[in-house]
C-alpha atoms as a PDB file:
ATOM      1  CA  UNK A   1       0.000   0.000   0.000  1.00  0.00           C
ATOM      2  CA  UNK A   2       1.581   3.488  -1.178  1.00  0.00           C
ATOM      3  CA  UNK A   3       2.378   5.269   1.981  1.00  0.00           C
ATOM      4  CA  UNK A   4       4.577   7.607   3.873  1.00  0.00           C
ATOM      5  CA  UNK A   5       6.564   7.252   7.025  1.00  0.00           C
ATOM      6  CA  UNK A   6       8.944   8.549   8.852  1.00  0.00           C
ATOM      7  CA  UNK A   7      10.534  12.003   8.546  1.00  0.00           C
ATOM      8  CA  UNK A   8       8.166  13.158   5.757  1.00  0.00           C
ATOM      9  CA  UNK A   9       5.326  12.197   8.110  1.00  0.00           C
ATOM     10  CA  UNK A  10       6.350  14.188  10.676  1.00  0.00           C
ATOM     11  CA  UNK A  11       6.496  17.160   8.702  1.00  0.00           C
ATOM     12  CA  UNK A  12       2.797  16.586   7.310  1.00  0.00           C
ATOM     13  CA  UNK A  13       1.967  16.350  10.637  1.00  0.00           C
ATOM     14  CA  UNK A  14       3.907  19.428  12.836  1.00  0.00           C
ATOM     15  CA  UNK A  15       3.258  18.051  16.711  1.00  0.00           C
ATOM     16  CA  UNK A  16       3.851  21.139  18.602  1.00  0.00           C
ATOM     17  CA  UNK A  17       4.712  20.977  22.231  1.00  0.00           C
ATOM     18  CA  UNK A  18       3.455  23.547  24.484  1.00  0.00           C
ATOM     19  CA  UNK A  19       2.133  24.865  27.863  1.00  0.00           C
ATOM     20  CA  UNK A  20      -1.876  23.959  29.038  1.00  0.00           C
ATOM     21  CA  UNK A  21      -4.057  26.980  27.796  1.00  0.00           C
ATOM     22  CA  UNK A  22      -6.330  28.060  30.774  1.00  0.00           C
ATOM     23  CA  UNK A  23      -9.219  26.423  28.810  1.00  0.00           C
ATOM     24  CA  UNK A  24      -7.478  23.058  29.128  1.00  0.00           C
ATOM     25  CA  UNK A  25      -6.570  23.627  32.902  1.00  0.00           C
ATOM     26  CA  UNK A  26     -10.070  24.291  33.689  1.00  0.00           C
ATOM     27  CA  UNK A  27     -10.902  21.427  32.233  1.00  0.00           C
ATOM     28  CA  UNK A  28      -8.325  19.318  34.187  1.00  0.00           C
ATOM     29  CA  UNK A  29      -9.681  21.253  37.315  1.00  0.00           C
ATOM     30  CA  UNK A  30     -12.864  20.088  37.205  1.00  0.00           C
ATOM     31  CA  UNK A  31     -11.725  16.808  35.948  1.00  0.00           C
ATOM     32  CA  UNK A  32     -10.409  16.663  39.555  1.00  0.00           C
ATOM     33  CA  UNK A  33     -13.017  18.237  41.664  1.00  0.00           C
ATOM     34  CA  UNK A  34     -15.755  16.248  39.817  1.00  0.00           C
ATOM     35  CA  UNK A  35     -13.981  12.875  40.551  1.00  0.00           C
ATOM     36  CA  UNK A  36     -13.053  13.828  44.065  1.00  0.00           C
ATOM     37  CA  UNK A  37     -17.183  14.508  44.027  1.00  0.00           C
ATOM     38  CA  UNK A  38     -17.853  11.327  42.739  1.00  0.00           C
ATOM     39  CA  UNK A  39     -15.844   9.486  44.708  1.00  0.00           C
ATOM     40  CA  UNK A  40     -17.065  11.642  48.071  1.00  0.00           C
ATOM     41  CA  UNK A  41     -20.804  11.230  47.669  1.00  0.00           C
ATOM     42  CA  UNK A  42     -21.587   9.241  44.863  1.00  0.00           C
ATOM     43  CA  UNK A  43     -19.290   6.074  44.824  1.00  0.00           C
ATOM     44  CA  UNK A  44     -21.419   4.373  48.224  1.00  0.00           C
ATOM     45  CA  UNK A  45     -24.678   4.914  46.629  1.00  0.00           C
ATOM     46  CA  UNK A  46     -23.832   3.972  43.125  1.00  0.00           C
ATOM     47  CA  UNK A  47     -22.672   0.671  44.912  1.00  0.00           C
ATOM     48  CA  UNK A  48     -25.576   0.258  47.074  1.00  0.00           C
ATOM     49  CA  UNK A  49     -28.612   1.141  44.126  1.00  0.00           C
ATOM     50  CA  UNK A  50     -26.683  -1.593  41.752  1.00  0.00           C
ATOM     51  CA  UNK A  51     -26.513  -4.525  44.421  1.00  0.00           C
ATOM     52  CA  UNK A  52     -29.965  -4.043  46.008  1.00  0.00           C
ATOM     53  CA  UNK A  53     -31.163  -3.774  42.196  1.00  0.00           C
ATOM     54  CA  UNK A  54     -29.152  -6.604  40.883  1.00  0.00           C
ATOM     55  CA  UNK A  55     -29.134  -9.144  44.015  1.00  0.00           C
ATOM     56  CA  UNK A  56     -32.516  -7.923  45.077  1.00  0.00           C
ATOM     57  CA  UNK A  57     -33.924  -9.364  41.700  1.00  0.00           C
ATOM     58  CA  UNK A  58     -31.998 -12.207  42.043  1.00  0.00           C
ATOM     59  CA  UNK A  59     -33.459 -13.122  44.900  1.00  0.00           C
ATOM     60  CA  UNK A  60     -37.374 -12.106  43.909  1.00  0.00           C
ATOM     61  CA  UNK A  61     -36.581 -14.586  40.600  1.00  0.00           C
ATOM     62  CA  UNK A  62     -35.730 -17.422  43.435  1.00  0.00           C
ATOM     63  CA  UNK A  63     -38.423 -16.743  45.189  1.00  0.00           C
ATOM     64  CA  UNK A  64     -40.667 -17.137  41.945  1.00  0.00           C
ATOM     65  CA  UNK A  65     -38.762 -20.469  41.282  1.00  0.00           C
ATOM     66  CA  UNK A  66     -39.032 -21.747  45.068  1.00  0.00           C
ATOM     67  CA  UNK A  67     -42.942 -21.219  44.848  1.00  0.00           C
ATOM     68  CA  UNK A  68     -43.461 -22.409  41.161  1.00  0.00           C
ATOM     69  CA  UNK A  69     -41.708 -25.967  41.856  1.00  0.00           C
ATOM     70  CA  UNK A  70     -42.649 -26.147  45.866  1.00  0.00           C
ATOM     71  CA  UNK A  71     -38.519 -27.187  46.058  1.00  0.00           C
ATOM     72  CA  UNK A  72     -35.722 -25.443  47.217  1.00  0.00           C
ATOM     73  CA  UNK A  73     -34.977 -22.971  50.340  1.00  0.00           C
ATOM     74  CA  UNK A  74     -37.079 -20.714  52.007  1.00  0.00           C
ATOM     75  CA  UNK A  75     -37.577 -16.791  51.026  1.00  0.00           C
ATOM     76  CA  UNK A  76     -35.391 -16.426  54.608  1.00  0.00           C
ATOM     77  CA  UNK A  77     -33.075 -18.566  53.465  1.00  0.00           C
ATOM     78  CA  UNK A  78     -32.502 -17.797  50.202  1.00  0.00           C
ATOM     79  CA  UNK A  79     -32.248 -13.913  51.065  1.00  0.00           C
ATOM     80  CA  UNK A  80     -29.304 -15.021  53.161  1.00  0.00           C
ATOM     81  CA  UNK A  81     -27.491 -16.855  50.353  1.00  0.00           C
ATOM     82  CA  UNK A  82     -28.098 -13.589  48.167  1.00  0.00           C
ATOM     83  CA  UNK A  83     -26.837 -11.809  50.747  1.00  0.00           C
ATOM     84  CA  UNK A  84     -23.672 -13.208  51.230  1.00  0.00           C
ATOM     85  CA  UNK A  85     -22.811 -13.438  47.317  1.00  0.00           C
ATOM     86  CA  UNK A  86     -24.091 -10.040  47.249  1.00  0.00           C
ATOM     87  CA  UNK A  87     -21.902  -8.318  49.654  1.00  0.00           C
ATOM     88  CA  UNK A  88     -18.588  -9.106  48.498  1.00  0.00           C
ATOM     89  CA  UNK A  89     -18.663  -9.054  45.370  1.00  0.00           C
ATOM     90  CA  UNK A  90     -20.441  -5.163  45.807  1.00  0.00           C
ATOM     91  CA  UNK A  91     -17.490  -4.403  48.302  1.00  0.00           C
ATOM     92  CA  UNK A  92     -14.983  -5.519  45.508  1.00  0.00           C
ATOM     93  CA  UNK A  93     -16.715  -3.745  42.648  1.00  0.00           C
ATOM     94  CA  UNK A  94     -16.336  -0.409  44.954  1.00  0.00           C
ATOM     95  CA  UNK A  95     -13.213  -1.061  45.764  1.00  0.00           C
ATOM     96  CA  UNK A  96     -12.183  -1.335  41.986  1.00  0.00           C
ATOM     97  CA  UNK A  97     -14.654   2.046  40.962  1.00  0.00           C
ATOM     98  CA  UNK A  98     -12.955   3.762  43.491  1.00  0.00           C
ATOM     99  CA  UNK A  99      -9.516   2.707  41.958  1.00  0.00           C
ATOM    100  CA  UNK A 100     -10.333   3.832  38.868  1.00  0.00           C
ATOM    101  CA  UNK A 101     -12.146   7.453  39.297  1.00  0.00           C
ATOM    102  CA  UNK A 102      -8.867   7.872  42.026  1.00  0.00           C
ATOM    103  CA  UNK A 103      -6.695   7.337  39.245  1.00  0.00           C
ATOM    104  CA  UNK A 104      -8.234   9.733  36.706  1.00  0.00           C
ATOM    105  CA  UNK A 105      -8.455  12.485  39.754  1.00  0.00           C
ATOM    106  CA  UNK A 106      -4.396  11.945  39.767  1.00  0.00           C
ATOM    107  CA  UNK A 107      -3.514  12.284  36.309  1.00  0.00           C
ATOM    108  CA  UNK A 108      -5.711  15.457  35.935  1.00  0.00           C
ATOM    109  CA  UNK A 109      -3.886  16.664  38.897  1.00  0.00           C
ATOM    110  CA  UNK A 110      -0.576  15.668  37.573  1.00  0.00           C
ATOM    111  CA  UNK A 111      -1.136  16.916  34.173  1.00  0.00           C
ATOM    112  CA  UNK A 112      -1.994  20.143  35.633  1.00  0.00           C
ATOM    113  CA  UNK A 113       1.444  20.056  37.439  1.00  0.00           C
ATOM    114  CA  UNK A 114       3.245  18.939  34.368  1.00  0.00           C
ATOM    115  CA  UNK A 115       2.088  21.797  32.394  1.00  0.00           C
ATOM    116  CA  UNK A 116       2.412  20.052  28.666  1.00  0.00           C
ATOM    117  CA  UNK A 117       0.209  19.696  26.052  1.00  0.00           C
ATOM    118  CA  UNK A 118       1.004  17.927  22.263  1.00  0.00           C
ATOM    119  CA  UNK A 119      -1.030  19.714  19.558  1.00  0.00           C
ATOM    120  CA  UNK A 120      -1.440  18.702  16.257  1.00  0.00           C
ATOM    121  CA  UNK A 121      -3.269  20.698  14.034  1.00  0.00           C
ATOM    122  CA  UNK A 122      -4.927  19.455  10.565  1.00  0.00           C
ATOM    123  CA  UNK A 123      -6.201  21.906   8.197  1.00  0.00           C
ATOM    124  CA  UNK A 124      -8.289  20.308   5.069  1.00  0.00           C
ATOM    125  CA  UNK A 125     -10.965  21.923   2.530  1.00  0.00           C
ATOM    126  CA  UNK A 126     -11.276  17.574   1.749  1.00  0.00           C
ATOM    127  CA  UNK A 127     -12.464  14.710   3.596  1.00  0.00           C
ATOM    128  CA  UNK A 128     -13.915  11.301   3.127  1.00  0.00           C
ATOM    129  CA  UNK A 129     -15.469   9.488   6.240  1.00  0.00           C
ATOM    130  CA  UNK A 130     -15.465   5.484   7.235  1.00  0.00           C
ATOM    131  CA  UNK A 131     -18.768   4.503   9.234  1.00  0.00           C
ATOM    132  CA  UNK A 132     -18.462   3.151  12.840  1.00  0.00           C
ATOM    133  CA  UNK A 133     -19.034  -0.162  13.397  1.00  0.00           C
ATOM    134  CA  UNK A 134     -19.422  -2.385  15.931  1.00  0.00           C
ATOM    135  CA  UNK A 135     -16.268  -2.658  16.874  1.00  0.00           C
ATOM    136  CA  UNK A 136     -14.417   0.609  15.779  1.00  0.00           C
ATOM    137  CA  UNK A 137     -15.373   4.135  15.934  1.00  0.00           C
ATOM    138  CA  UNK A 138     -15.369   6.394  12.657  1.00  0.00           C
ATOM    139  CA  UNK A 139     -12.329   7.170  10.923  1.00  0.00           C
ATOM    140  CA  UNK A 140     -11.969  10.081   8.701  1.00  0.00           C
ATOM    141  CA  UNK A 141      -9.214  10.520   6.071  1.00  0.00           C
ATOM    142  CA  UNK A 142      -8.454  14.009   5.487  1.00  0.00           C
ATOM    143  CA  UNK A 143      -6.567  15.876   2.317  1.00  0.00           C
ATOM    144  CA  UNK A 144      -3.693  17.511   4.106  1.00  0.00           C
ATOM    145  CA  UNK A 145      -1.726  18.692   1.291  1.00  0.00           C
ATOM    146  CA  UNK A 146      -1.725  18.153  -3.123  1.00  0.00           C
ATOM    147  CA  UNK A 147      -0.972  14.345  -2.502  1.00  0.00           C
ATOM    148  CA  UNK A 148      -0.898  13.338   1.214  1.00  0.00           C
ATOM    149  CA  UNK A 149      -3.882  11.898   3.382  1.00  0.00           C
ATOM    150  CA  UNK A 150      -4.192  11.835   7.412  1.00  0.00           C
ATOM    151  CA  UNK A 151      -6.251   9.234   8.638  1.00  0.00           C
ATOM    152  CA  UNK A 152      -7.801  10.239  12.256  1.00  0.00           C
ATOM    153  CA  UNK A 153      -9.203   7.061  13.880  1.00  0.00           C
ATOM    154  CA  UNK A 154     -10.224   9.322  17.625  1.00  0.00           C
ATOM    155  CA  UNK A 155     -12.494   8.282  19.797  1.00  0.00           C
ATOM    156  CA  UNK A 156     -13.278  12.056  20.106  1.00  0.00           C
ATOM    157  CA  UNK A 157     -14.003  12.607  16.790  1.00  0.00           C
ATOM    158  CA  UNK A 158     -17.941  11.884  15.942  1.00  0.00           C
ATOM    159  CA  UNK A 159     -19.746  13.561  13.386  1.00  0.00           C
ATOM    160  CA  UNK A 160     -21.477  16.489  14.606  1.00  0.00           C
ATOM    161  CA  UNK A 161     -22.857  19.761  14.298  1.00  0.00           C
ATOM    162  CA  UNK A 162     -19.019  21.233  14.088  1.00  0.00           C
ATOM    163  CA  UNK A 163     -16.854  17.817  12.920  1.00  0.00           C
ATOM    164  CA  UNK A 164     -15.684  16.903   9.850  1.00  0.00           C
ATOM    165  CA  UNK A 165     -13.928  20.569  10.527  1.00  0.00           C
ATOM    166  CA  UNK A 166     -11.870  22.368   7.957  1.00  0.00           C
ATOM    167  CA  UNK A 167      -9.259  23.714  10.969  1.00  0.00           C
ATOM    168  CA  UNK A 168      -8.817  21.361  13.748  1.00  0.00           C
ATOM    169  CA  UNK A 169      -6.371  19.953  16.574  1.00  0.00           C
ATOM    170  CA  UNK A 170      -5.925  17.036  18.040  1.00  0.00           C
ATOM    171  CA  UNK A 171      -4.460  17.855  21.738  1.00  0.00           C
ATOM    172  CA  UNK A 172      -3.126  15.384  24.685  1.00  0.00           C
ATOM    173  CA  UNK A 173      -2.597  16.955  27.911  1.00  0.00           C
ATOM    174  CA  UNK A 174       0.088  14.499  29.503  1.00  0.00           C
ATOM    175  CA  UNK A 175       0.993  13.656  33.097  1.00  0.00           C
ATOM    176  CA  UNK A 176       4.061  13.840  34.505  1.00  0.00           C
ATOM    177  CA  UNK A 177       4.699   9.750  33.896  1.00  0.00           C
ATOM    178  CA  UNK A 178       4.595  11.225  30.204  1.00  0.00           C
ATOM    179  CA  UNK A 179       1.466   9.335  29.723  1.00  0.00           C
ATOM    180  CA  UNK A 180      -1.798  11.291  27.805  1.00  0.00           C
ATOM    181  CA  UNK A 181      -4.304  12.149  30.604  1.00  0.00           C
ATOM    182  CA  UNK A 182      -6.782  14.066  28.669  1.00  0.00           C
ATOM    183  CA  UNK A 183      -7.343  13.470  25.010  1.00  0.00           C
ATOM    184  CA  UNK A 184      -9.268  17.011  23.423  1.00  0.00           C
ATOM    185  CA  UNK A 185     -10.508  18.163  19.926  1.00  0.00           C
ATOM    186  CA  UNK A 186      -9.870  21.618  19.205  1.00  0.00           C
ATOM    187  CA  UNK A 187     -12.233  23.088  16.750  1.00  0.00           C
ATOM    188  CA  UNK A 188     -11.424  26.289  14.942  1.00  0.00           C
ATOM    189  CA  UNK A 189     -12.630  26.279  11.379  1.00  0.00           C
ATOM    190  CA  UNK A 190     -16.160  25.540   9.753  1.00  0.00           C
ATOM    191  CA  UNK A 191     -17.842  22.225   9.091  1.00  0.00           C
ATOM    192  CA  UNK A 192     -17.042  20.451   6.111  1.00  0.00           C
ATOM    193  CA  UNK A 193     -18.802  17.509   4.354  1.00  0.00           C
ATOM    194  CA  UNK A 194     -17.494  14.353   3.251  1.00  0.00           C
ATOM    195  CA  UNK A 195     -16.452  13.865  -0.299  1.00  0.00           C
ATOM    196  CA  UNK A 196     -17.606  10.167   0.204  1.00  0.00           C
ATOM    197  CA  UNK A 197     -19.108   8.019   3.096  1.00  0.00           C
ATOM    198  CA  UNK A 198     -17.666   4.628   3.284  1.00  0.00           C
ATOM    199  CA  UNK A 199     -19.907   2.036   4.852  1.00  0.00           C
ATOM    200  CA  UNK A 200     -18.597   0.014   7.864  1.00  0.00           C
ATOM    201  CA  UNK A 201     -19.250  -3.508   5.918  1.00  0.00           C
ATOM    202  CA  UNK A 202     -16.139  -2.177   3.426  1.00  0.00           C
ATOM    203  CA  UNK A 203     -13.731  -2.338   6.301  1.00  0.00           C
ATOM    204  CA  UNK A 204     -13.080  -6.472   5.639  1.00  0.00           C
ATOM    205  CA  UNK A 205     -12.147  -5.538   2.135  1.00  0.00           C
ATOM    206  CA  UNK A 206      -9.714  -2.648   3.430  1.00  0.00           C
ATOM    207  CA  UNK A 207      -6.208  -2.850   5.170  1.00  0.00           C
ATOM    208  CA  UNK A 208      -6.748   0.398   7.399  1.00  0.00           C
ATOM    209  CA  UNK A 209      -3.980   2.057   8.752  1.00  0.00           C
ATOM    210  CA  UNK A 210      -2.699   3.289  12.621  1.00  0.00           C
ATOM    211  CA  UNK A 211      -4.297   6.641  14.095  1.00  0.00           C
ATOM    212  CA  UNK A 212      -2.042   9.428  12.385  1.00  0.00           C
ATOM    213  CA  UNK A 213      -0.725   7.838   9.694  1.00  0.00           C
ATOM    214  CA  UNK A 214       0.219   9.106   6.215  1.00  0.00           C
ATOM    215  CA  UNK A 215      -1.266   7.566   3.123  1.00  0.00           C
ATOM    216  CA  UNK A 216       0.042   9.022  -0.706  1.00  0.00           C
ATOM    217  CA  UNK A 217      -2.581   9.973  -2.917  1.00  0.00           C
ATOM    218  CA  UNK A 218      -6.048  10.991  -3.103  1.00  0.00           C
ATOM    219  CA  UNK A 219      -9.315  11.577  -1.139  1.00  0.00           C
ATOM    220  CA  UNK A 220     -11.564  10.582  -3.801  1.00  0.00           C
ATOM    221  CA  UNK A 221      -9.396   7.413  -4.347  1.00  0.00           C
ATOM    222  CA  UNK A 222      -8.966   6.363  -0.533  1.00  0.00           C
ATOM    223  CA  UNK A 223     -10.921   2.484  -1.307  1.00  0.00           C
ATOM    224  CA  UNK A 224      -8.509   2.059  -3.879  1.00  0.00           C
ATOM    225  CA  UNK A 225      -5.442   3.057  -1.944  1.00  0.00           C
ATOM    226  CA  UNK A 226      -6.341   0.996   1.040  1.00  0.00           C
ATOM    227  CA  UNK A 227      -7.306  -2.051  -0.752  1.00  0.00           C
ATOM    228  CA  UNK A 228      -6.326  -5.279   0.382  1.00  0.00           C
ATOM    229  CA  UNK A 229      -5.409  -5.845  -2.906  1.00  0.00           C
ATOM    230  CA  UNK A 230      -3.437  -3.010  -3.982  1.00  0.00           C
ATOM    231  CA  UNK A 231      -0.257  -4.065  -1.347  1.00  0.00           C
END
């Protein structure tokens, strides 16, 4: 498959390294305050509503089987046995909710510390769009220059009222690990609509590329470039 790598990508593509923009660290703030929210008030009773709602029913449907077959324990006894499945398994699925909106409070908190953000702007007047499907978001491949192509497989990037966009950036806010924390999509220029739409059932009969890589040709040739066929 014709493609680019390498040092010509990286000049197609321009990362730029630079400090958080107060937009982004009010962003990170209240990624931080809302999970220290969450964790504060809501955490317990998210826990509680899904046991009680899951284990409760499980327990009403043994009932309903104890009473339709006259076998089995008694509603007592069975609300015990519910009980103690119940209350472990809850305690470890708060445990590992708590681990997780904990973590995302840190890295907003460190990436506000760290200071960095990795911006990568695409501008386009041409674009043609892939379909989700059920196991892969959309993926747009945008005319960057005479005879190069981006492809942008982001989980940010959903067609709306604003995207396909004719001046965009892709931004990660990083920690200070180096690791993204925050994944954004800048939009600056006006909507633009796809050249072509490319149904998700084509994506068997097409060897799509990585998230940010360079393809050699086209827009209104992208099938044919990324044919399976056309290695």
């Amino acid at each position: 498959m014709p493609s680019r790598t390498g040092k010509r990508e990286q000049l197609v593509l321009k990362p730029v390294v630079r400090p958080l923009r107060e937009a982004e660290r009010r962003i990170l703030r209240w990624g931080v305050i809302r999970q220290r929210r969450l964790m504060a008030r809501l955490l317990p009773f998210i826990t509680l509503a899904v046991g009680v709602v899951l284990f409760g029913g499980l327990w009403g449907l043994s009932i309903l089987a104890t009473r339709a077959d006259k076998k089995g324990p008694s509603w007592q006894m069975s609300g015990l046995i519910w009980l103690a499945i119940g209350v472990p398994i809850s305690l470890w699925s708060h445990r590992d909710l708590r681990k997780h909106v904990a973590k995302y409070q840190g890295s907003c908190a460190s990436a506000l510390r760290m200071d960095r953000a990795v911006e990568i702007q695409i501008q386009s007047d041409s674009v043609a769009m892939f379909e989700a499907g059920t196991k892969h978001g959309p993926v747009y491949a945008f005319q960057v220059d005479d005879n190069d192509i981006v492809l942008i497989a982001y989980d940010k990037a959903h067609p709306s009222a604003r995207f396909p966009n004719a001046d965009f950036s892709l931004v990660d806010l990083f920690t200070e690990q180096k690791k993204p924390a925050v994944g954004l999509l800048e939009k600056r220029g006006k909507r633009i609509e796809p050249l072509k739409t490319i149904p998700s059932e084509m994506w068997a009969k097409l060897k799509m590329p990585e998230h940010l890589s360079v393809i050699q040709g086209k827009v209104s040739e992208i099938e044919s470039l990324l044919a399976r066929d056309s290695e």
